[in-house]
Protein backbone atom coordinates (compact mmCIF):
# COMPACT_ATOMS: atom_id res chain seq x y z
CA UNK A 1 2.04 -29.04 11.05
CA UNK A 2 3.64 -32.31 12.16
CA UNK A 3 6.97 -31.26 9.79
CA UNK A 4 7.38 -28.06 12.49
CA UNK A 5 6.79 -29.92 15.15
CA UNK A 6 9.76 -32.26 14.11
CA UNK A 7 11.75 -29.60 13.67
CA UNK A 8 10.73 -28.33 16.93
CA UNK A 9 11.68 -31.63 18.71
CA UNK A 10 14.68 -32.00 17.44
CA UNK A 11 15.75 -29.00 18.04
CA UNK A 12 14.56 -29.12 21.38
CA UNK A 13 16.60 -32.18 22.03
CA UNK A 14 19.72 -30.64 20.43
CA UNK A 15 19.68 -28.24 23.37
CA UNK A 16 18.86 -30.02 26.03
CA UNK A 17 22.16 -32.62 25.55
CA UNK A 18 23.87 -29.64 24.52
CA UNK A 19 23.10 -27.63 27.79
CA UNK A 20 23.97 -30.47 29.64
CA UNK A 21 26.95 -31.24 28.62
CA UNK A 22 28.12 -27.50 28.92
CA UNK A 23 26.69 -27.64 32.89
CA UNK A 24 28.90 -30.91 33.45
CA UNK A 25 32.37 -29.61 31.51
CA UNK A 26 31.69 -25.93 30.69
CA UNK A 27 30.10 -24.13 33.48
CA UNK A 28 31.58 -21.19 33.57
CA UNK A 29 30.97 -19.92 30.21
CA UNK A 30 27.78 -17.68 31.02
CA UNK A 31 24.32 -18.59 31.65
CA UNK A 32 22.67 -17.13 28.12
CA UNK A 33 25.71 -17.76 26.01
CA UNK A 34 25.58 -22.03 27.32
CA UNK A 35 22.06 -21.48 25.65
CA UNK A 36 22.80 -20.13 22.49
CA UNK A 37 25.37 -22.59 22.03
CA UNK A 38 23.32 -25.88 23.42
CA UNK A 39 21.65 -26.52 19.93
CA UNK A 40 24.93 -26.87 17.93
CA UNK A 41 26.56 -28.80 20.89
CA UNK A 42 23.97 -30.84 20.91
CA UNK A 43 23.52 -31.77 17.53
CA UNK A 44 27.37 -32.48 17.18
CA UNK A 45 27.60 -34.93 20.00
CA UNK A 46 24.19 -36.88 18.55
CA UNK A 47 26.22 -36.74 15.09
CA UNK A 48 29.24 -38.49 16.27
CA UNK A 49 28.07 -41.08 17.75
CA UNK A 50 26.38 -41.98 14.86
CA UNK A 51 29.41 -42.22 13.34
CA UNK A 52 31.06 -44.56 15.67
CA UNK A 53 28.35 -47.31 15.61
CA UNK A 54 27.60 -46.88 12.24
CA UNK A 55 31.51 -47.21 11.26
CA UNK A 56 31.68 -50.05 13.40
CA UNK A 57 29.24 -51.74 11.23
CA UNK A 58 25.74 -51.39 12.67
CA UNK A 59 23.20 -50.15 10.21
CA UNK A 60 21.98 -46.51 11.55
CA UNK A 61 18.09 -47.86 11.96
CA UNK A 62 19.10 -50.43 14.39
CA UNK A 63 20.93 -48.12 16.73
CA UNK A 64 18.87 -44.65 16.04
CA UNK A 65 16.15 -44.88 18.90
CA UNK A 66 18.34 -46.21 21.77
CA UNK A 67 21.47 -43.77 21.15
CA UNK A 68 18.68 -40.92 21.07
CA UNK A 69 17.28 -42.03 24.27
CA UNK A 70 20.58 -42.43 26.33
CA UNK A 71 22.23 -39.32 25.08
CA UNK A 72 18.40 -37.84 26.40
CA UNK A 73 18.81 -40.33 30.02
CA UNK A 74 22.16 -39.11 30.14
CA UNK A 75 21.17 -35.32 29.39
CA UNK A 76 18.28 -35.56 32.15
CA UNK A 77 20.87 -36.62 34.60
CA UNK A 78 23.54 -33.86 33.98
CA UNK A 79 20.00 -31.07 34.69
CA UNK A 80 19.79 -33.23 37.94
CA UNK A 81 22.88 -32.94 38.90
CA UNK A 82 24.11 -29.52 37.92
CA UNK A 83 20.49 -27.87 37.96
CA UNK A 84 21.68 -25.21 35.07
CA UNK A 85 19.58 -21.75 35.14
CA UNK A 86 17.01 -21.23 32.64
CA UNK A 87 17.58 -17.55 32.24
CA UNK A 88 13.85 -16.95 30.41
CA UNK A 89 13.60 -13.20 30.44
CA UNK A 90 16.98 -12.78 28.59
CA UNK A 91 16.19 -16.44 26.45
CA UNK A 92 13.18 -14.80 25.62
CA UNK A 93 13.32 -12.67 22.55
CA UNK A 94 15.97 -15.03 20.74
CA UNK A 95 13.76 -17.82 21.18
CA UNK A 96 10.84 -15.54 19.90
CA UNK A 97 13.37 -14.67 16.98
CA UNK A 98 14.43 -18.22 16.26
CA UNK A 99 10.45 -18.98 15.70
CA UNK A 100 9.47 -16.10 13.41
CA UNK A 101 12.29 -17.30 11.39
CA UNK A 102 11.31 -20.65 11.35
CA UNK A 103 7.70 -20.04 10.36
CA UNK A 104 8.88 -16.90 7.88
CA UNK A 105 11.05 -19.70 5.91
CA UNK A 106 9.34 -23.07 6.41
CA UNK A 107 5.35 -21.75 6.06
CA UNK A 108 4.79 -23.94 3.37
CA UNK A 109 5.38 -26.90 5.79
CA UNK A 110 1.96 -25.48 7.36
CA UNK A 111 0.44 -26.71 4.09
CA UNK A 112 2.19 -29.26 2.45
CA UNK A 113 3.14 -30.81 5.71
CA UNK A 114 5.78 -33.89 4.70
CA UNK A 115 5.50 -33.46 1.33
CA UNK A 116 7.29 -30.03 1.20
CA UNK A 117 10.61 -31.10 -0.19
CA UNK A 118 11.31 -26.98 -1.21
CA UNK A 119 13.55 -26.32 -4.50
CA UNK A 120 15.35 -30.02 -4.78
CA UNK A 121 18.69 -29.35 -6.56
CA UNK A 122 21.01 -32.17 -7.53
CA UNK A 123 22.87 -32.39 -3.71
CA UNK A 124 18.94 -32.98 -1.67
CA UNK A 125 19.12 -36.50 -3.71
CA UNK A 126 22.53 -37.07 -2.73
CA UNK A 127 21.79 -36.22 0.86
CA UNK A 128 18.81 -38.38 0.88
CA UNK A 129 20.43 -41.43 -1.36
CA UNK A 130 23.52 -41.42 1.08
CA UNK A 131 21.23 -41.22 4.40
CA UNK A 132 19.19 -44.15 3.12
CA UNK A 133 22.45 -46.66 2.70
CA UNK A 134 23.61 -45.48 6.17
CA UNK A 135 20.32 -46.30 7.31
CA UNK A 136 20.30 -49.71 5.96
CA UNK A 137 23.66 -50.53 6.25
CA UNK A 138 27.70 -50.35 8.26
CA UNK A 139 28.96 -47.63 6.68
CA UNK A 140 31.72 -49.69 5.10
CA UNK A 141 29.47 -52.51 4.14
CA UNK A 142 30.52 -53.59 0.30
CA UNK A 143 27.88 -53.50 -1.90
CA UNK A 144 26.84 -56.35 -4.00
CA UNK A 145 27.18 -56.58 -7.91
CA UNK A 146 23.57 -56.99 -7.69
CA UNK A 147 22.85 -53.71 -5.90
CA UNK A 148 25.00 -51.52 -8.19
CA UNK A 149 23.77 -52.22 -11.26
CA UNK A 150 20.39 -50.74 -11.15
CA UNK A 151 18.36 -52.48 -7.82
CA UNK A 152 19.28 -49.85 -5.88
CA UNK A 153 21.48 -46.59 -6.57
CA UNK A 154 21.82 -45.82 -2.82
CA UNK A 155 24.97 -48.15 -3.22
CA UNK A 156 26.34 -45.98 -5.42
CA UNK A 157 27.21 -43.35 -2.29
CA UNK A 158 29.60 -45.94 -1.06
CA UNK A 159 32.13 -45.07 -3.44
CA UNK A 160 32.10 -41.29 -2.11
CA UNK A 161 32.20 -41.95 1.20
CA UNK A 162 34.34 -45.21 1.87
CA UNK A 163 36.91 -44.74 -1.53
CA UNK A 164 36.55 -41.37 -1.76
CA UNK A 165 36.31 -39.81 1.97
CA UNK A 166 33.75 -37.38 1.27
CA UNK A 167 31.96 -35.66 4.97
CA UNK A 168 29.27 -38.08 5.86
CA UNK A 169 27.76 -36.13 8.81
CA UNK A 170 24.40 -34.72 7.54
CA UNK A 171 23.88 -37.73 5.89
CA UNK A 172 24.42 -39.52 9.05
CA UNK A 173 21.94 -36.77 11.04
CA UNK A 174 19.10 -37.41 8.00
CA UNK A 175 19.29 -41.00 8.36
CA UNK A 176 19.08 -41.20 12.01
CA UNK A 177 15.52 -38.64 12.21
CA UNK A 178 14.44 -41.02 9.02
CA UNK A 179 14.99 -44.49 11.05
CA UNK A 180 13.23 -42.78 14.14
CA UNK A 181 10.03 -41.28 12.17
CA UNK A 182 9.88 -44.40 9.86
CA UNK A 183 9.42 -41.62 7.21
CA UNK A 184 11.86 -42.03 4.10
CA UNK A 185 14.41 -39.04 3.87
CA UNK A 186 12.87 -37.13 1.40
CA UNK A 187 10.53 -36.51 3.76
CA UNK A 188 12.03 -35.28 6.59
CA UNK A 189 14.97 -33.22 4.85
CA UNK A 190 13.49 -30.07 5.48
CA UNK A 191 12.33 -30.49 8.44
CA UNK A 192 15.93 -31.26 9.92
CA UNK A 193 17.74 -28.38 7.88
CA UNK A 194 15.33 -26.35 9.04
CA UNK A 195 16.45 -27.41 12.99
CA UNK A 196 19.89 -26.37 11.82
CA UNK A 197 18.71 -23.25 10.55
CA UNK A 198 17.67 -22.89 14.22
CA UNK A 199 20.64 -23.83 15.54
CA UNK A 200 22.55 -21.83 13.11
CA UNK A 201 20.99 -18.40 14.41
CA UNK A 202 21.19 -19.47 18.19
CA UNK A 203 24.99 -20.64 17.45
CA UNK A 204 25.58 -16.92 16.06
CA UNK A 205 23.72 -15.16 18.86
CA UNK A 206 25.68 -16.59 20.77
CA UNK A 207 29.30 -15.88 19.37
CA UNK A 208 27.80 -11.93 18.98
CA UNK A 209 27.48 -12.69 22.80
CA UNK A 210 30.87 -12.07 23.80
CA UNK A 211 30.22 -10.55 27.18
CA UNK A 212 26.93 -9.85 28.72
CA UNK A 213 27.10 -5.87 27.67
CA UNK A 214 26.62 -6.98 24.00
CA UNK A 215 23.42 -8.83 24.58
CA UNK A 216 21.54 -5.98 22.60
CA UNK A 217 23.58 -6.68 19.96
CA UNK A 218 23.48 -9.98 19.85
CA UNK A 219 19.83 -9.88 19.72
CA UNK A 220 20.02 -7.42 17.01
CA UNK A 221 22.05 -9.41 15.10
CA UNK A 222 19.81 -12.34 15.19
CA UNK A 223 16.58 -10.39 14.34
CA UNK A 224 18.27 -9.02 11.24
CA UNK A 225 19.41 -12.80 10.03
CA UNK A 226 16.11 -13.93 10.90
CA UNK A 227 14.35 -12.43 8.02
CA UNK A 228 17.22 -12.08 5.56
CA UNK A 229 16.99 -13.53 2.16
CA UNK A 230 20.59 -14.16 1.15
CA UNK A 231 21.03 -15.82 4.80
CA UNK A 232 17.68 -17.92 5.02
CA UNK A 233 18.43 -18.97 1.06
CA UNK A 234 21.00 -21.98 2.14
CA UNK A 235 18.26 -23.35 4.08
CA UNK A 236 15.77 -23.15 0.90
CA UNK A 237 18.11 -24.05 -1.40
CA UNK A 238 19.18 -27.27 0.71
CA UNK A 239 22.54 -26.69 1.57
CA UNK A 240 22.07 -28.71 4.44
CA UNK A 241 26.31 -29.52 5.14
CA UNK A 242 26.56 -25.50 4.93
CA UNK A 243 23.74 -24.64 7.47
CA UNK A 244 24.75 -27.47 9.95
CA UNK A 245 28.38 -26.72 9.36
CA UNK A 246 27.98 -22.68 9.78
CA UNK A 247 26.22 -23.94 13.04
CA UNK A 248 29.40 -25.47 14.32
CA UNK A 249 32.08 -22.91 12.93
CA UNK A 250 30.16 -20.03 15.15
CA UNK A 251 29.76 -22.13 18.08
CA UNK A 252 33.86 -23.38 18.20
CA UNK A 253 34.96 -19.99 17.65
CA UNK A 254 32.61 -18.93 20.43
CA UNK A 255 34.58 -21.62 22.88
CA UNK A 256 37.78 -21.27 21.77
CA UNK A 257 37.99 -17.07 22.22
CA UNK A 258 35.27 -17.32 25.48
CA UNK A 259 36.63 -15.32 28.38
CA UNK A 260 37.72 -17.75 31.30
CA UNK A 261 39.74 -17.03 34.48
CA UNK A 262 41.60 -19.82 35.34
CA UNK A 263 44.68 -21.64 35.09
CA UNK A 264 43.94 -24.75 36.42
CA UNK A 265 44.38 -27.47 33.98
CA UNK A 266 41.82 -29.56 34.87
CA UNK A 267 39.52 -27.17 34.63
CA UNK A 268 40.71 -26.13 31.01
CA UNK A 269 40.75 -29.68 30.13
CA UNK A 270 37.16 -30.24 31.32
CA UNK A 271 36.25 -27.28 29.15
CA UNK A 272 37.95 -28.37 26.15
CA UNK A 273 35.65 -31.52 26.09
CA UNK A 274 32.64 -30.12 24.54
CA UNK A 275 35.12 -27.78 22.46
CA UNK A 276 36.75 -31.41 21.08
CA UNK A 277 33.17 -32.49 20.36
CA UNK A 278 32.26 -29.61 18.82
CA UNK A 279 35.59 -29.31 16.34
CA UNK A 280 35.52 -32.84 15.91
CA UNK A 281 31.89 -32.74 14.24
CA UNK A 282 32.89 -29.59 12.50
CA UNK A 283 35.04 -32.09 10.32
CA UNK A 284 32.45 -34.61 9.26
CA UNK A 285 29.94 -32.18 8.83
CA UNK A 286 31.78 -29.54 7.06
CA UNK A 287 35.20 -29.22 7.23
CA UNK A 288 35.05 -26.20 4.39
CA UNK A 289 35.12 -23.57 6.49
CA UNK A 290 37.72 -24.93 9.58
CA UNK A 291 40.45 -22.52 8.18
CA UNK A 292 38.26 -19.32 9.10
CA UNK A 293 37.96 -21.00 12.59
CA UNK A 294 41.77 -20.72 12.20
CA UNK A 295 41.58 -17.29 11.69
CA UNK A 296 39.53 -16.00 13.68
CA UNK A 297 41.04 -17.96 16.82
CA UNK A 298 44.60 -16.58 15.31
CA UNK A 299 43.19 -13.03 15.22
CA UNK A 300 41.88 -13.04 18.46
CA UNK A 301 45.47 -14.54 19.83
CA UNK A 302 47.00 -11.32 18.06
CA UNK A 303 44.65 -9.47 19.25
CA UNK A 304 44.96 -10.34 22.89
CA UNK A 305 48.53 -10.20 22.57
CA UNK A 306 48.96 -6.70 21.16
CA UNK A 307 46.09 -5.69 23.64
CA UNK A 308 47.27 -7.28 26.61
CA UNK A 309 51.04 -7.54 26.23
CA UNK A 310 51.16 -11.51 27.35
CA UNK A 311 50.34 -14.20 24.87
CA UNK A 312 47.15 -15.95 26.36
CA UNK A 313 48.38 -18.89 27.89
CA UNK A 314 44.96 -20.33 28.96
CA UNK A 315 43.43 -20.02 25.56
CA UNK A 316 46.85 -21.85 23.88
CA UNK A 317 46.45 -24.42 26.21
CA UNK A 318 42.31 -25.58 26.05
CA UNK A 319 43.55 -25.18 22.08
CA UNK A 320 46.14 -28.08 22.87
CA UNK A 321 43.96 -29.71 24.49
CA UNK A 322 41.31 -29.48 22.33
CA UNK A 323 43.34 -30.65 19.18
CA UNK A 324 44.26 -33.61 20.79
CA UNK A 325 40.43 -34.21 21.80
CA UNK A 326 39.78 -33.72 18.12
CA UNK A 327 42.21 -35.98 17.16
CA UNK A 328 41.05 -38.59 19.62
CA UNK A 329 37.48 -38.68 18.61
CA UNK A 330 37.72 -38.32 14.69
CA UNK A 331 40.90 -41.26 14.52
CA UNK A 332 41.67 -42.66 11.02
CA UNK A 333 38.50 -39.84 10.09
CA UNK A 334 40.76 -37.34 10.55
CA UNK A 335 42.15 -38.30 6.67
CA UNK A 336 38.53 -38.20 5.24
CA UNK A 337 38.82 -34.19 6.89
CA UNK A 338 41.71 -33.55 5.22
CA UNK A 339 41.07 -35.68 1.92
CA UNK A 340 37.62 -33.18 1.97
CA UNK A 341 39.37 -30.34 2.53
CA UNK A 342 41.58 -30.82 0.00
CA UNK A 343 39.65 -32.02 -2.74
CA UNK A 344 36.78 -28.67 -1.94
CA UNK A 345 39.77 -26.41 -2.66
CA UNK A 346 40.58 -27.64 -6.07
C-alpha cells in the first residue's frame, strides 16, 4: 500500500509545481488543459534541476530533500499568488480514469508492497545501477581503480553517461525518490514509472484537449488507454525513459500547437518558459522521439497555413523563443541530445 501511495505523492507533487508554473507563465492556456499538462510539467522542471546540481558536482542525496521542498515553497507561492481554478467537475472523471489505471496495472503493489520489482529485464538494472552512482556521487566524479574492478559496478555507468553521453534523466528522477525514501532503487522503480504512467495519460488527455468541445473525446481517449494492454505494457515491462519521455512529447506538442490570441511578445515569451522546460527535459529524458514533435508542430504549421492563408506568426515566434530557452537550459547537454539521438538511430 505504501508503494501507491508513493506513486500517489509524487505524482501529486508533479502537478502541483507543474500547475503553478503554468498560472505564473502560461495562463491563458485553458483551465482543464493547465491540468492535464501539470504532471509532465512538473516532473520536467524537478528533473532538471537535478541535473544542474548534480552536474555541478553535488551527489543527488545531498541536494534531493531541499530542491523538493523549494520547488514545493515556490509552487505554494505561485497558488497564492495566481489562485488557479480547480475545475473538479470536469477534473473529475480523468482523475477517476488515471486511478483505475493505476490500480488495474500496479495491483500487485497492494500485495507485494516494495518488493514488487514487476518483469526486471536487462535496462531496470541499468536504471537502478546508474540512479545509485548519481545518488552517491557528481555526475562527473571519476571513479577509482578500486571501484571498477569489482567493489562496486555502479561505476561502471560512468562510462555511458560522462564518455558516452547517453540520457541521464530517469536515472536522475529514480535517484532523487531513492535519496528521499532512504529505500534503494530497486525498490522504488515501480512505484515512480508508475507516476509517469500517470502523467503519461493526463499529458495525452490533455493534447486530445485541443479546445474545450473535444473534452468528450479527450476523456474517451483516456478511458480506452487506461485499460489497454499494448499501452500499459511499457510501464510493466520497465521502459521507464519511454513512459516519462511519451509524457513530455504529448505535453510539448500540446504547447507548441495551443490556441493563443496574442501578439505581444512578452506574453509569448512568458509562455515559452514552461514550453523551454518542458523541451529541454524532453532531451535528457528521451530525446528518441523529438523528431515526431517536429512533425507534428510542422504539420500543424501546414496545416494552419493552408487553412488559414497566413503562416502563424505567433506560433513561429514562442517556437524561437522556445529553442533558444532549450538551448539555454540544456548548454554543453545539448551534445549528449544529439550524441543520443544519433547513436538510437543506428
Amino acid at each position: 500500500m505504501l508503494s501507491l501511495l508513493l506513486t500517489l505523492a509524487l505524482f501529486l507533487f508533479w502537478t502541483g509545481v507543474g500547475r503553478a508554473l503554468l498560472a505564473v507563465f502560461a495562463g491563458r492556456l485553458g483551465v482543464l488543459r493547465s491540468w492535464l499538462l501539470s504532471p509532465a510539467l512538473g516532473f520536467a522542471t524537478l528533473g532538471l534541476g537535478i541535473m544542474v546540481f548534480n552536474q555541478a558536482g553535488l551527489p543527488v542525496k545531498s541536494f534531493a530533500l531541499t530542491l523538493t521542498l523549494v520547488l514545493g515553497a515556490l509552487a505554494c507561492l505561485g497558488f497564492l499568488l495566481k489562485r488557479p481554478l480547480i475545475p473538479f467537475k470536469a477534473l473529475l472523471p480523468f482523475v477517476a480514469t488515471t486511478l483505475f489505471s493505476l490500480l488495474w496495472t500496479a495491483w500487485p503493489a497492494l500485495k507485494f508492497n516494495f518488493s514488487w520489482i514487476s518483469i526486471v529485464n536487462d535496462d531496470f538494472t541499468n536504471y537502478c545501477l546508474a540512479a545509485e552512482r548519481f545518488k552517491d556521487f557528481g555526475f562527473y566524479r571519476l571513479p577509482l581503480t578500486a571501484e571498477i574492478i569489482g567493489k562496486d559496478y555502479a561505476h561502471y555507468y560512468w562510462f555511458m553517461h560522462v564518455i558516452g553521453l547517453m540520457r541521464f534523466g530517469a536515472e536522475h528522477m529514480l535517484a532523487l525518490v531513492s535519496s528521499i525514501t532512504h529505500r534503494p532503487s530497486l525498490e522504488i522503480f515501480m512505484p515512480t514509472i508508475m507516476a509517469f504512467a500517470m502523467a503519461q495519460l493526463f499529458s495525452i488527455a490533455g493534447l486530445v484537449l485541443h479546445s474545450g468541445k473535444r473534452r468528450k473525446v479527450a476523456l474517451w481517449t483516456a478511458l480506452l488507454l487506461s485499460f489497454s494492454p499494448m499501452f500499459l505494457f511499457g510501464s510493466l515491462y520497465q521502459l521507464i525513459a519511454q513512459v516519462s519521455g511519451l509524457s513530455l512529447l504529448f505535453c510539448l506538442v500540446s504547447l507548441l500547437t495551443a490556441q493563443f490570441r496574442t501578439r505581444s511578445r512578452l506574453t509569448l515569451l512568458n509562455y515559452a518558459v514552461p514550453t523551454a522546460i518542458v523541451g529541454a527535459a524532453q532531451c535528457i529524458f528521451y530525446p528518441e522521439v523529438s523528431p515526431f514533435a517536429v512533425m507534428a508542430v510542422g504539420l500543424y504549421y501546414l496545416f494552419r497555413f493552408f487553412k488559414d492563408r497566413i503562416i502563424p506568426g505567433a506560433h513561429v515566434v514562442l517556437l524561437q523563443y522556445s529553442i533558444i530557452g532549450i538551448l539555454f537550459i540544456l548548454r554543453h547537454n545539448f551534445i549528449s541530445y544529439l550524441y543520443t539521438l544519433a547513436n538510437q538511430f543506428e
